[in-house]
Protein backbone atom coordinates (compact mmCIF):
# COMPACT_ATOMS: atom_id res chain seq x y z
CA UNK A 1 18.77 3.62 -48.94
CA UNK A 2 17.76 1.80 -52.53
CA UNK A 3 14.33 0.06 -52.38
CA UNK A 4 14.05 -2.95 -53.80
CA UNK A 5 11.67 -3.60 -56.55
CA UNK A 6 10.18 -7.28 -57.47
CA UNK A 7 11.37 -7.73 -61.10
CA UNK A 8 8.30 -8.96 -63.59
CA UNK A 9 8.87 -11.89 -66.14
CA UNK A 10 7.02 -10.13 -69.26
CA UNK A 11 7.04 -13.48 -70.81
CA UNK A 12 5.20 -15.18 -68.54
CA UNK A 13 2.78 -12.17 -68.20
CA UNK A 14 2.23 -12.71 -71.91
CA UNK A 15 1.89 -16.63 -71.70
CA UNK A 16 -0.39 -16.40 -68.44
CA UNK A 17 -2.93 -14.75 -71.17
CA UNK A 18 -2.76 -16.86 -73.96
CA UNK A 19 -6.38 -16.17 -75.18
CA UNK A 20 -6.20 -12.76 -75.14
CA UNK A 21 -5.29 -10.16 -78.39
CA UNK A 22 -2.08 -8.59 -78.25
CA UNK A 23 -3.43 -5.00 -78.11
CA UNK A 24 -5.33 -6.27 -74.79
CA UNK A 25 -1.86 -7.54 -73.35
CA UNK A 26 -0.94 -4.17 -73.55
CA UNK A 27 -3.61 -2.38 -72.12
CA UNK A 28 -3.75 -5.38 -69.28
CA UNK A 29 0.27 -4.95 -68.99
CA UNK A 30 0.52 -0.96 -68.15
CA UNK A 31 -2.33 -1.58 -65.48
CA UNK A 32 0.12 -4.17 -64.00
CA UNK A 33 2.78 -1.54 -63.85
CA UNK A 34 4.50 -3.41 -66.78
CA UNK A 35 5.11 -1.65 -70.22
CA UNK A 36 6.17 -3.59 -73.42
CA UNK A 37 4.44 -3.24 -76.71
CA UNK A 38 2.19 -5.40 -78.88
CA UNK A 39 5.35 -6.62 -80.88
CA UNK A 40 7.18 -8.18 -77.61
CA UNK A 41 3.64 -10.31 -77.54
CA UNK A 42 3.90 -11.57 -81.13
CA UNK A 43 7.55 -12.35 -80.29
CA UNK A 44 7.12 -14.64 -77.30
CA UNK A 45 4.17 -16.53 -78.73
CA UNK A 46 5.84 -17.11 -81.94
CA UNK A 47 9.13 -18.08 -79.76
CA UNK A 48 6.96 -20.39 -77.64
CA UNK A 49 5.64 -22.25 -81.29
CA UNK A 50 8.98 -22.49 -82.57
CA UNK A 51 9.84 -24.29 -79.15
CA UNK A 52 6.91 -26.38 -79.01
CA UNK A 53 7.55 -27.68 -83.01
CA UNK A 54 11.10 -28.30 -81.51
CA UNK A 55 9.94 -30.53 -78.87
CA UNK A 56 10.44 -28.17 -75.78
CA UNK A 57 8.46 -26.69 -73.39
CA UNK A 58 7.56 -23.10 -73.56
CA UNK A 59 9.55 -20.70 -70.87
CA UNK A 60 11.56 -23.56 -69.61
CA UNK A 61 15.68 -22.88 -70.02
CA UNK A 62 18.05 -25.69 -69.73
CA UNK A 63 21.41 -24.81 -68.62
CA UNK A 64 24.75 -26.75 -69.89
CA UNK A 65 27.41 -27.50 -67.78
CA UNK A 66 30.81 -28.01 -69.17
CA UNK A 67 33.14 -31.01 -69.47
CA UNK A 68 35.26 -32.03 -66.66
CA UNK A 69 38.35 -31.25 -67.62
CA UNK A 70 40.77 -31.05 -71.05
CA UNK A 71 43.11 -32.98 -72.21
CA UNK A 72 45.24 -32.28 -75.64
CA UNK A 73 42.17 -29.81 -76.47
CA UNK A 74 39.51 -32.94 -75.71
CA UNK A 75 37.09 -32.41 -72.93
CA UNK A 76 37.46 -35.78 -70.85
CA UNK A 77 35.18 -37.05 -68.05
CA UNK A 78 31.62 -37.12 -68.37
CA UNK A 79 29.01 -34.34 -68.87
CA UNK A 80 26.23 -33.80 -66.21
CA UNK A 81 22.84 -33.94 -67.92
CA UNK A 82 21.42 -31.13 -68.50
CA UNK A 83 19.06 -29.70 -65.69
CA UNK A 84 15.60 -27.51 -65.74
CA UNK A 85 15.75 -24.32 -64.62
CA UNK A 86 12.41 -23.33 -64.00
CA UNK A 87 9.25 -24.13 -65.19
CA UNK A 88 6.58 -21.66 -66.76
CA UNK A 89 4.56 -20.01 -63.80
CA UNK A 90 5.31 -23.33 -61.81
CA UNK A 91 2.64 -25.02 -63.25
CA UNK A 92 1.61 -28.88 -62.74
CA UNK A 93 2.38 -31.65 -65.44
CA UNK A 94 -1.27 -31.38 -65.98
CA UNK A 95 -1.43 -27.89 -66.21
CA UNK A 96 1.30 -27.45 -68.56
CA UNK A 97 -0.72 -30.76 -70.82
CA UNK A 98 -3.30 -28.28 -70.79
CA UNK A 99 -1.52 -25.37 -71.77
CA UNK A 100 0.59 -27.22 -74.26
CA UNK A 101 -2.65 -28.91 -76.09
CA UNK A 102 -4.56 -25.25 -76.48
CA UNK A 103 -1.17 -24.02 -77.64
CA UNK A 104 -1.15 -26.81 -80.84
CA UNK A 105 -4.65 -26.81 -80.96
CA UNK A 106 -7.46 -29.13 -80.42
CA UNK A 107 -7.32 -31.63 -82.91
CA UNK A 108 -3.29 -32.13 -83.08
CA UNK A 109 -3.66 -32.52 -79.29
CA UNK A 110 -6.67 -35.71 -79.98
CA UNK A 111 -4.66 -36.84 -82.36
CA UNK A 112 -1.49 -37.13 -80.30
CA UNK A 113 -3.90 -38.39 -77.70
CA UNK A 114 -5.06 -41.36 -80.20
CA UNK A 115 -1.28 -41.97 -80.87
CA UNK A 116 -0.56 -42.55 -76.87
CA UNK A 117 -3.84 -44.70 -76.38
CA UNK A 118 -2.94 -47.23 -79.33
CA UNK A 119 0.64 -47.57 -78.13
CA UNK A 120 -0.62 -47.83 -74.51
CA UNK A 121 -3.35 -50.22 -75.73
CA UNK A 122 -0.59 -52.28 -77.81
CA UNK A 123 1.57 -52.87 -74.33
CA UNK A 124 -1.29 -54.25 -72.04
CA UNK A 125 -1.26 -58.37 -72.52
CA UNK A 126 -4.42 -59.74 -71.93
């Protein structure tokens, strides 16, 4: 008889304690059962900046389908868009806004904020 055993996302263990150091992770991680080292941490935060500056959303894969079919070595037909696999510890739209704004910090997030208000502001007719 095999027992089945719930597999952890270590990733999202890391992101679910964003303010915390590293080292604390760690210590918080092998309580949990789960055992990865202070590198791993420095690893998925700097992945989830590099996604962020890239306009994606942390811990979210896409996945790619592939053309139809292939004709003379040219994929004909349409592509389906690409779908979402998951999102980060299914969190709300506002949730991941808030997540997403302590991630760039405070002030890029007002700024952005001030960016969305004047466009907003520019579209109402009085």
């Amino acid at each position: 008889m095999t027992s089945t055993r719930k597999s952890v996302n270590k990733s999202a263990f890391v992101r679910l304690h964003s303010k915390t150091t590293p080292s604390e992770i760690v210590a918080l991680g092998k309580t949990a059962g789960i055992s990865f080292d202070e590198k791993y941490v420095h690893n998925v935060r700097w992945k989830d900046k590099k996604d962020i500056s890239e306009g994606k959303v942390p811990g979210v894969r896409t996945r790619r389908s592939s053309p139809t079919k292939s004709v003379n070595g040219r994929a004909v037909g349409s592509r389906r868009p690409r779908t979402v696999v998951g999102t980060p510890f299914n969190l709300s739209l506002a949730e991941q806004f808030v997540q997403l704004a302590m991630d760039i910090g405070l002030n890029s997030a007002e700024a952005l904020i001030a960016k969305v208000r004047s466009a907003a502001n520019s579209l109402t007719v009085d």
